[in-house]
PDB file of N, CA and C in Angstrom:
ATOM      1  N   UNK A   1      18.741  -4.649 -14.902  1.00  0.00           N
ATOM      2  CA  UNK A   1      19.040  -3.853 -13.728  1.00  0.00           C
ATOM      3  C   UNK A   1      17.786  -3.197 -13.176  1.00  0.00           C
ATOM      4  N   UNK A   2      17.018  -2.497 -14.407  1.00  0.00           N
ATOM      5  CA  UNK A   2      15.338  -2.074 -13.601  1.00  0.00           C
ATOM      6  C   UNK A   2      14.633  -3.182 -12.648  1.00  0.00           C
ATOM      7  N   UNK A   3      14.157  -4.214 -13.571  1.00  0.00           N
ATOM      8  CA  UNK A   3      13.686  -5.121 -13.099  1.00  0.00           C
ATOM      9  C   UNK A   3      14.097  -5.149 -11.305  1.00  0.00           C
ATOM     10  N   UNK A   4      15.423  -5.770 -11.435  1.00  0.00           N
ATOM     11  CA  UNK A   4      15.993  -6.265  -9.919  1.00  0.00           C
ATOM     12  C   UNK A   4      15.968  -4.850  -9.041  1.00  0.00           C
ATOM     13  N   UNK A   5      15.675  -3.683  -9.068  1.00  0.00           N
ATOM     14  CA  UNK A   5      15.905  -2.348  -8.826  1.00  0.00           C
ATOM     15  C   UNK A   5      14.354  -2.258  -8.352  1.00  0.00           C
ATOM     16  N   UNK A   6      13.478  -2.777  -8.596  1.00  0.00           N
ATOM     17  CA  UNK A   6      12.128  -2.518  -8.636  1.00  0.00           C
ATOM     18  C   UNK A   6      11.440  -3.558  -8.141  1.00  0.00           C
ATOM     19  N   UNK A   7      11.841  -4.687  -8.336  1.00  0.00           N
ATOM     20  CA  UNK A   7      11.438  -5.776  -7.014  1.00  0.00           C
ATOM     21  C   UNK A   7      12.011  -4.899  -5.723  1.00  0.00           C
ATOM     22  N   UNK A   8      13.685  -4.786  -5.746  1.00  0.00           N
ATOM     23  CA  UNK A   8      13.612  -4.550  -4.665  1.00  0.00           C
ATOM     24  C   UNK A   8      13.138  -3.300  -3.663  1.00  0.00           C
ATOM     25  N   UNK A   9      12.545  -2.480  -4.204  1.00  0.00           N
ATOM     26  CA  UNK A   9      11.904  -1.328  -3.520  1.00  0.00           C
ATOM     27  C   UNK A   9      10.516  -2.533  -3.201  1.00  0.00           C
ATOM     28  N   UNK A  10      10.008  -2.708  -4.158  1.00  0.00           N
ATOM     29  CA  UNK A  10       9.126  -3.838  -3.381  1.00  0.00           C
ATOM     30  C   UNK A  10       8.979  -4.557  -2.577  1.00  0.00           C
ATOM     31  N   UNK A  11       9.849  -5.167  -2.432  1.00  0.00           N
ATOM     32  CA  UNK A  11       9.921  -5.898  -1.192  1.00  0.00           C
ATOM     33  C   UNK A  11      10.395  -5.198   0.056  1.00  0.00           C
ATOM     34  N   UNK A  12      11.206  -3.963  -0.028  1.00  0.00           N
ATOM     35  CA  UNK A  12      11.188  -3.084   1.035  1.00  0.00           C
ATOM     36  C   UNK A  12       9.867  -2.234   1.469  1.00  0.00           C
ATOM     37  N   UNK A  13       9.258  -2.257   0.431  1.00  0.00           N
ATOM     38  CA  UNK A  13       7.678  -1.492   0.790  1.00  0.00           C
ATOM     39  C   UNK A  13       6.966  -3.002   1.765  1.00  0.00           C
ATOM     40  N   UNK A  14       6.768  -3.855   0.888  1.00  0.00           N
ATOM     41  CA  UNK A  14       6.187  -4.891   1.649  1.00  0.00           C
ATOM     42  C   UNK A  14       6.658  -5.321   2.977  1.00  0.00           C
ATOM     43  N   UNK A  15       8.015  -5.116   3.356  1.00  0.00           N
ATOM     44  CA  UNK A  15       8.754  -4.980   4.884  1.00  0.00           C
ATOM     45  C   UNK A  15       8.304  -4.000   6.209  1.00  0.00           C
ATOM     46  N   UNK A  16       8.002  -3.152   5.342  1.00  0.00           N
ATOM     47  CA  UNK A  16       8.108  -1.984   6.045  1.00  0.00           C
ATOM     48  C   UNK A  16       6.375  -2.238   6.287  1.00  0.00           C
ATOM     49  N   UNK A  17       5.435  -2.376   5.323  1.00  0.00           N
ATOM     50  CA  UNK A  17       4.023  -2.422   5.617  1.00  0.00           C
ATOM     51  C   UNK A  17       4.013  -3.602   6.722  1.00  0.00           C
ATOM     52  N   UNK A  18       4.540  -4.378   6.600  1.00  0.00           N
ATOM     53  CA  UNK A  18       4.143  -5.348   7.519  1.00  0.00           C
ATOM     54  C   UNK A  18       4.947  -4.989   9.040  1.00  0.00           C
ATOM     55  N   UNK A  19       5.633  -4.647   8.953  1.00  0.00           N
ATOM     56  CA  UNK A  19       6.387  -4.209  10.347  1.00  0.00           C
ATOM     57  C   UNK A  19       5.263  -2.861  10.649  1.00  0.00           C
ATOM     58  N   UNK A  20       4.760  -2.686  10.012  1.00  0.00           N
ATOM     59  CA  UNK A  20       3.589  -1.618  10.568  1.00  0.00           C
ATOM     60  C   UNK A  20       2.368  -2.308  11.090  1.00  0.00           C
ATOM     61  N   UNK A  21       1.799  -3.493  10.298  1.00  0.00           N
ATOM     62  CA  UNK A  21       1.339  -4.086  11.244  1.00  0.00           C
ATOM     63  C   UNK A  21       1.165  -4.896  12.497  1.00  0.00           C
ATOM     64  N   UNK A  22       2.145  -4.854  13.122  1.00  0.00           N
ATOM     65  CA  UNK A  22       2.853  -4.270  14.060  1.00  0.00           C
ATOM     66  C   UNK A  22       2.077  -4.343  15.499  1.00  0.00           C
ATOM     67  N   UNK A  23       1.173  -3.234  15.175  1.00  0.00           N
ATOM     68  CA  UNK A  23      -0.049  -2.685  15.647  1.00  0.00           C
ATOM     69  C   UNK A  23      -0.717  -2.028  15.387  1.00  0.00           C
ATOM     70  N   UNK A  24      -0.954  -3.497  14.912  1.00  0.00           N
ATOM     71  CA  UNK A  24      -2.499  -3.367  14.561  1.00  0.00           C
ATOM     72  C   UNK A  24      -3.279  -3.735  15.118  1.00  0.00           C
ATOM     73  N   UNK A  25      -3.659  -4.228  16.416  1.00  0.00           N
ATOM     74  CA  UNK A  25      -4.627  -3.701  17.362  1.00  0.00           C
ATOM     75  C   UNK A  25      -4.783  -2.582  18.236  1.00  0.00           C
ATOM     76  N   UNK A  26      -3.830  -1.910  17.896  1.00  0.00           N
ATOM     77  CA  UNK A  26      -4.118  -0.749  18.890  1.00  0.00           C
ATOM     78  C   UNK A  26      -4.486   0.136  17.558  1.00  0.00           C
ATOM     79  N   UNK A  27      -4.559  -0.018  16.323  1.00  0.00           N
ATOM     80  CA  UNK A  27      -5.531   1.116  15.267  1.00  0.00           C
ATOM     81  C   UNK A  27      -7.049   0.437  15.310  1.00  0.00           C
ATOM     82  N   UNK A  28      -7.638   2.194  14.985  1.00  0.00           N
ATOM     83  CA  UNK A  28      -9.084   2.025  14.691  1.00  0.00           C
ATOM     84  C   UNK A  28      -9.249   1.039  13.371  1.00  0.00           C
ATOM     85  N   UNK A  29     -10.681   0.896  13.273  1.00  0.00           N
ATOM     86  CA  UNK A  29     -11.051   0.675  11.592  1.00  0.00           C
ATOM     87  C   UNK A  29     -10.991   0.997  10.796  1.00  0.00           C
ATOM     88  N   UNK A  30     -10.684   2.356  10.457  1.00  0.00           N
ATOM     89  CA  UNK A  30     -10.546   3.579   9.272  1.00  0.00           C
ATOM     90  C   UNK A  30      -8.881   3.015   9.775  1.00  0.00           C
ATOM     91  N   UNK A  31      -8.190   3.615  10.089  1.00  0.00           N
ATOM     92  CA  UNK A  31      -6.703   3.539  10.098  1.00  0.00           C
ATOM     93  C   UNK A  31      -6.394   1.697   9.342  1.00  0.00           C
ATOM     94  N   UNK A  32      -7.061   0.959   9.563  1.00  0.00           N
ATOM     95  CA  UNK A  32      -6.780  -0.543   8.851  1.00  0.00           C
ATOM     96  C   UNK A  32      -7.360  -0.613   7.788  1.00  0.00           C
ATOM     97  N   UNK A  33      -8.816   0.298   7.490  1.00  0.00           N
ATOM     98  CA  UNK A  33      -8.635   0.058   5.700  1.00  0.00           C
ATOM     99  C   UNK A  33      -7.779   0.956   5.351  1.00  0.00           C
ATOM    100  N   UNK A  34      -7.490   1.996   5.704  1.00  0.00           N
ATOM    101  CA  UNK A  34      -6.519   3.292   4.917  1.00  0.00           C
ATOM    102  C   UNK A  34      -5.392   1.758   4.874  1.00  0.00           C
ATOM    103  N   UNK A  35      -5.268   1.542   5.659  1.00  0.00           N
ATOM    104  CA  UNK A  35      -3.667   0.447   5.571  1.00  0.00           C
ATOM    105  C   UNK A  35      -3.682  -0.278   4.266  1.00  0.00           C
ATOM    106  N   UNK A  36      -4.961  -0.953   4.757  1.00  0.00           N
ATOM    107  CA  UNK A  36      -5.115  -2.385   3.460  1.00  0.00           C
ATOM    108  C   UNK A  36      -5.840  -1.582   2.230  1.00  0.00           C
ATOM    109  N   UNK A  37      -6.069  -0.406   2.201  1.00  0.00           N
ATOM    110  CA  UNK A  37      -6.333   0.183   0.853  1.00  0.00           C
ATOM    111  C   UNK A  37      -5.156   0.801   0.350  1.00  0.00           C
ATOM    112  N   UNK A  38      -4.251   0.902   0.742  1.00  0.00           N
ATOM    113  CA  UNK A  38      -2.673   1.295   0.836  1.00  0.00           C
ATOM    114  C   UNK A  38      -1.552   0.172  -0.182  1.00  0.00           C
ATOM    115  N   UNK A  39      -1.887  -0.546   1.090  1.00  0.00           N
ATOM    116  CA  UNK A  39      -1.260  -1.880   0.277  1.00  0.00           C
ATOM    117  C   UNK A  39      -1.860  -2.657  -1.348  1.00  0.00           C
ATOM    118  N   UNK A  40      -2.837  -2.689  -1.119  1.00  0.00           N
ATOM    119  CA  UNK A  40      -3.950  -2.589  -2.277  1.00  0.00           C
ATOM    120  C   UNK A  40      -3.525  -2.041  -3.495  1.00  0.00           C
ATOM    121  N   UNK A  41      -3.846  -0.617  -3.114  1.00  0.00           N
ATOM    122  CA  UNK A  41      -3.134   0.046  -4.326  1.00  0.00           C
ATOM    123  C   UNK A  41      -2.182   0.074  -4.774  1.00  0.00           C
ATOM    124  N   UNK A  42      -0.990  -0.215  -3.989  1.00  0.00           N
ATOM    125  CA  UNK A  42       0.081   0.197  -4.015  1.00  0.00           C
ATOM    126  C   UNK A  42       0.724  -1.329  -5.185  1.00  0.00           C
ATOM    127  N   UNK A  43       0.042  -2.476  -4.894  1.00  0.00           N
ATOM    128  CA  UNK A  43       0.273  -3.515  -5.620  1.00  0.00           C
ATOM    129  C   UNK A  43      -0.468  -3.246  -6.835  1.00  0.00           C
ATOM    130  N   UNK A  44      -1.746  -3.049  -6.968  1.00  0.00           N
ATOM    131  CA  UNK A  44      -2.502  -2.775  -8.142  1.00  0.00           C
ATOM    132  C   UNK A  44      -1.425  -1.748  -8.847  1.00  0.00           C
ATOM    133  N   UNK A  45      -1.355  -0.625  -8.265  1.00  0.00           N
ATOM    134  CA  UNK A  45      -0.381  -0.065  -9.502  1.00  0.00           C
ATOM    135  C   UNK A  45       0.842  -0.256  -9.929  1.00  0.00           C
ATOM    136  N   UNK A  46       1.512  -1.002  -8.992  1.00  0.00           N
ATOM    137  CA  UNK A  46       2.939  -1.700 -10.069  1.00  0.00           C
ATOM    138  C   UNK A  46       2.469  -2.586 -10.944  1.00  0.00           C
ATOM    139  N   UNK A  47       1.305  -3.042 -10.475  1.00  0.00           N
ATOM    140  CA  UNK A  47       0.899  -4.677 -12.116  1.00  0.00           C
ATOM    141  C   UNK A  47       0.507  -4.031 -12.682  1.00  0.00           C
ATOM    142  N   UNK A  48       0.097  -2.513 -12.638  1.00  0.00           N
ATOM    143  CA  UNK A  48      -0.357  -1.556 -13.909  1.00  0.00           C
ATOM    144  C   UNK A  48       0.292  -1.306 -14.716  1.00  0.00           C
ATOM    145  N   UNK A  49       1.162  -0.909 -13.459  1.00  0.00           N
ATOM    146  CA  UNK A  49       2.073   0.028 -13.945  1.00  0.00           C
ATOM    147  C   UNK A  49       3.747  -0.500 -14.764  1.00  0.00           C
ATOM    148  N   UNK A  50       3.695  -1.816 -14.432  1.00  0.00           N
ATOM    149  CA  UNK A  50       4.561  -2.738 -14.900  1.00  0.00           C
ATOM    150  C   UNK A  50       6.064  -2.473 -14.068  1.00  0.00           C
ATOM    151  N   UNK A  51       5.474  -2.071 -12.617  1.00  0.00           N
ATOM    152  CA  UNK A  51       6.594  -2.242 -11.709  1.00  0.00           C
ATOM    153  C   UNK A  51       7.280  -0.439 -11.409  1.00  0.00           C
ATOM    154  N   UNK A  52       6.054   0.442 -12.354  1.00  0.00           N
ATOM    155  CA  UNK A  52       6.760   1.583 -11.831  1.00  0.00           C
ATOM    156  C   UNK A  52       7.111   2.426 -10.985  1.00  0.00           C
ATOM    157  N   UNK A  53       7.655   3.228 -10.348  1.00  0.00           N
ATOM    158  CA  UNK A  53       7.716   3.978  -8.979  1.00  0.00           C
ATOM    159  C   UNK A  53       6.448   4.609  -8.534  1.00  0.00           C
ATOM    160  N   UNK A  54       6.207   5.439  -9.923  1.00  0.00           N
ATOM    161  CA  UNK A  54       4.807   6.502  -9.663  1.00  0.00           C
ATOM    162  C   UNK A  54       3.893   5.360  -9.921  1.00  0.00           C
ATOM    163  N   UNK A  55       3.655   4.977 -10.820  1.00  0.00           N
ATOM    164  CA  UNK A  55       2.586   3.505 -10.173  1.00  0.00           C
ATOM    165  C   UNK A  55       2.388   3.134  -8.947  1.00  0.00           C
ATOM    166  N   UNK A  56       3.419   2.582  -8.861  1.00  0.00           N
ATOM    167  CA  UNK A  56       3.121   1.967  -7.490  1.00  0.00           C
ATOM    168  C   UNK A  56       3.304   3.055  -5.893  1.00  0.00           C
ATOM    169  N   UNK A  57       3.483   4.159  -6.022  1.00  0.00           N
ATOM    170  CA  UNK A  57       3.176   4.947  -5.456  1.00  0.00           C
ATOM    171  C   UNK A  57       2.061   5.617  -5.359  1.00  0.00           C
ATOM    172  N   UNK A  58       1.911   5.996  -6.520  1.00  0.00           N
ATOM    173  CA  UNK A  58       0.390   6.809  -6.917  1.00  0.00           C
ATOM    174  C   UNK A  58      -1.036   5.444  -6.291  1.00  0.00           C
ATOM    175  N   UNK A  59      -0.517   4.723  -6.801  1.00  0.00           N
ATOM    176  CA  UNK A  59      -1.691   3.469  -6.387  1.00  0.00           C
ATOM    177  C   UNK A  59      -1.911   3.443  -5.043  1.00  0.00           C
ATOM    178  N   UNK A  60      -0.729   3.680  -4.381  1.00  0.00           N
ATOM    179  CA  UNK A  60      -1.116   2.728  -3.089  1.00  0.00           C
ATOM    180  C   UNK A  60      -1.510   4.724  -2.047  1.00  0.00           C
ATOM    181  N   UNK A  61      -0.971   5.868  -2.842  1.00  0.00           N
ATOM    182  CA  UNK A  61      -2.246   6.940  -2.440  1.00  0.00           C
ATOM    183  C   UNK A  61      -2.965   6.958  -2.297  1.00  0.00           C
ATOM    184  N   UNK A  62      -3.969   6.946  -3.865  1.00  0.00           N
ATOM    185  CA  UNK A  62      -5.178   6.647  -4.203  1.00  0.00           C
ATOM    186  C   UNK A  62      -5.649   5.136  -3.062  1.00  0.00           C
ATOM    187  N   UNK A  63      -5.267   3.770  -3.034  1.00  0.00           N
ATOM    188  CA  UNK A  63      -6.013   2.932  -2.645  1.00  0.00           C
ATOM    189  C   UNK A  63      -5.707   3.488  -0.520  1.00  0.00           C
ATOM    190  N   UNK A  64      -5.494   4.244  -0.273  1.00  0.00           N
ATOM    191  CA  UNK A  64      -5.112   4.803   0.865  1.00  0.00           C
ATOM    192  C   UNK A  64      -6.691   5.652   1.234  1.00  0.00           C
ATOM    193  N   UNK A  65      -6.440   6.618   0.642  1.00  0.00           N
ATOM    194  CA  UNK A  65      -7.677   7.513   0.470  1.00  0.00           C
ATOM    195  C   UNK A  65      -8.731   6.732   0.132  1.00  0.00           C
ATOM    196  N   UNK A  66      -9.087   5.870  -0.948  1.00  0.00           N
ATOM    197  CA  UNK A  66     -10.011   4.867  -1.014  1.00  0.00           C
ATOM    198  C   UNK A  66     -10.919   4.555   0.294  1.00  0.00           C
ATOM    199  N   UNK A  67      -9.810   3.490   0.754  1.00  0.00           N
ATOM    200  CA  UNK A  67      -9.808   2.671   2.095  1.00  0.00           C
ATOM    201  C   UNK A  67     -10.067   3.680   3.009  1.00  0.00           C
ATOM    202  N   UNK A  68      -9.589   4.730   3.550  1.00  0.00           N
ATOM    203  CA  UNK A  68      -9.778   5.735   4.697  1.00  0.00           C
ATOM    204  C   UNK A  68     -11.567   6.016   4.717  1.00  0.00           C
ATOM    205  N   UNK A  69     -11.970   6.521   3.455  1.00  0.00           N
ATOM    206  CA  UNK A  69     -12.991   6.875   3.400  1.00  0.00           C
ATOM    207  C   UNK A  69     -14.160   5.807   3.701  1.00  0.00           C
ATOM    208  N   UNK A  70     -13.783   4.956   3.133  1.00  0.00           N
ATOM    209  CA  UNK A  70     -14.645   3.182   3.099  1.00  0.00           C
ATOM    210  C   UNK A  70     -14.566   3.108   4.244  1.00  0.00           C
ATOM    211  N   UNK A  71     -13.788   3.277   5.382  1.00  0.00           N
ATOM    212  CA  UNK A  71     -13.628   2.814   6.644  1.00  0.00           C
ATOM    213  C   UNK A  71     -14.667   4.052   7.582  1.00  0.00           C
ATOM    214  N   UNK A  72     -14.484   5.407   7.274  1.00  0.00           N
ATOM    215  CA  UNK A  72     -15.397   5.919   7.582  1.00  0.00           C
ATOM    216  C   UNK A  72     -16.935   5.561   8.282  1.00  0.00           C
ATOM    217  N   UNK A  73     -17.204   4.728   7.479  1.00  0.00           N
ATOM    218  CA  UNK A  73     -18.740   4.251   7.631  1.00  0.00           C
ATOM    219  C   UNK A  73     -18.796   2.833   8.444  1.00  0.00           C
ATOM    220  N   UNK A  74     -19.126   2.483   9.503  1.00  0.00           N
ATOM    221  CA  UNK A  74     -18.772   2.007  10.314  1.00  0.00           C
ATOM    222  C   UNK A  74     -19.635   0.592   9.886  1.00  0.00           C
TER     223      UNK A  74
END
């Protein structure tokens, strides 16, 4: 029941990110790595995390903030 419970927030995260890209030409460069450092993380920490909520939440924070800052610098 976890398992199938935890794909599927996954694949609703992955829905929802992509319906955000969307428009994505009308965001800057910082706003598209914050995105793809988002998504990033957010995958890195469920394979960490072995599919967990705060994993894969906490990850895709952190790879958010990452990316924002990286994008900074032009």
């Amino acid at each position: 029941m976890q398992k199938r419970w935890t794909k599927g927030v996954l694949a609703c995260a992955l829905i929802a990110s992509l319906a955000g890209c969307a428009s994505w030409d009308s965001m800057s460069s910082r706003q598209k790595s914050a995105t793809t450092g988002a998504g990033v993380g957010g995958v890195a920490g469920a394979v960490i995390s072995g599919g967990g909520i705060l994993g894969t939440v906490g990850g895709a924070a952190i790879g958010g903030v990452i990316g924002d800052q990286i994008g900074k610098n032009p």
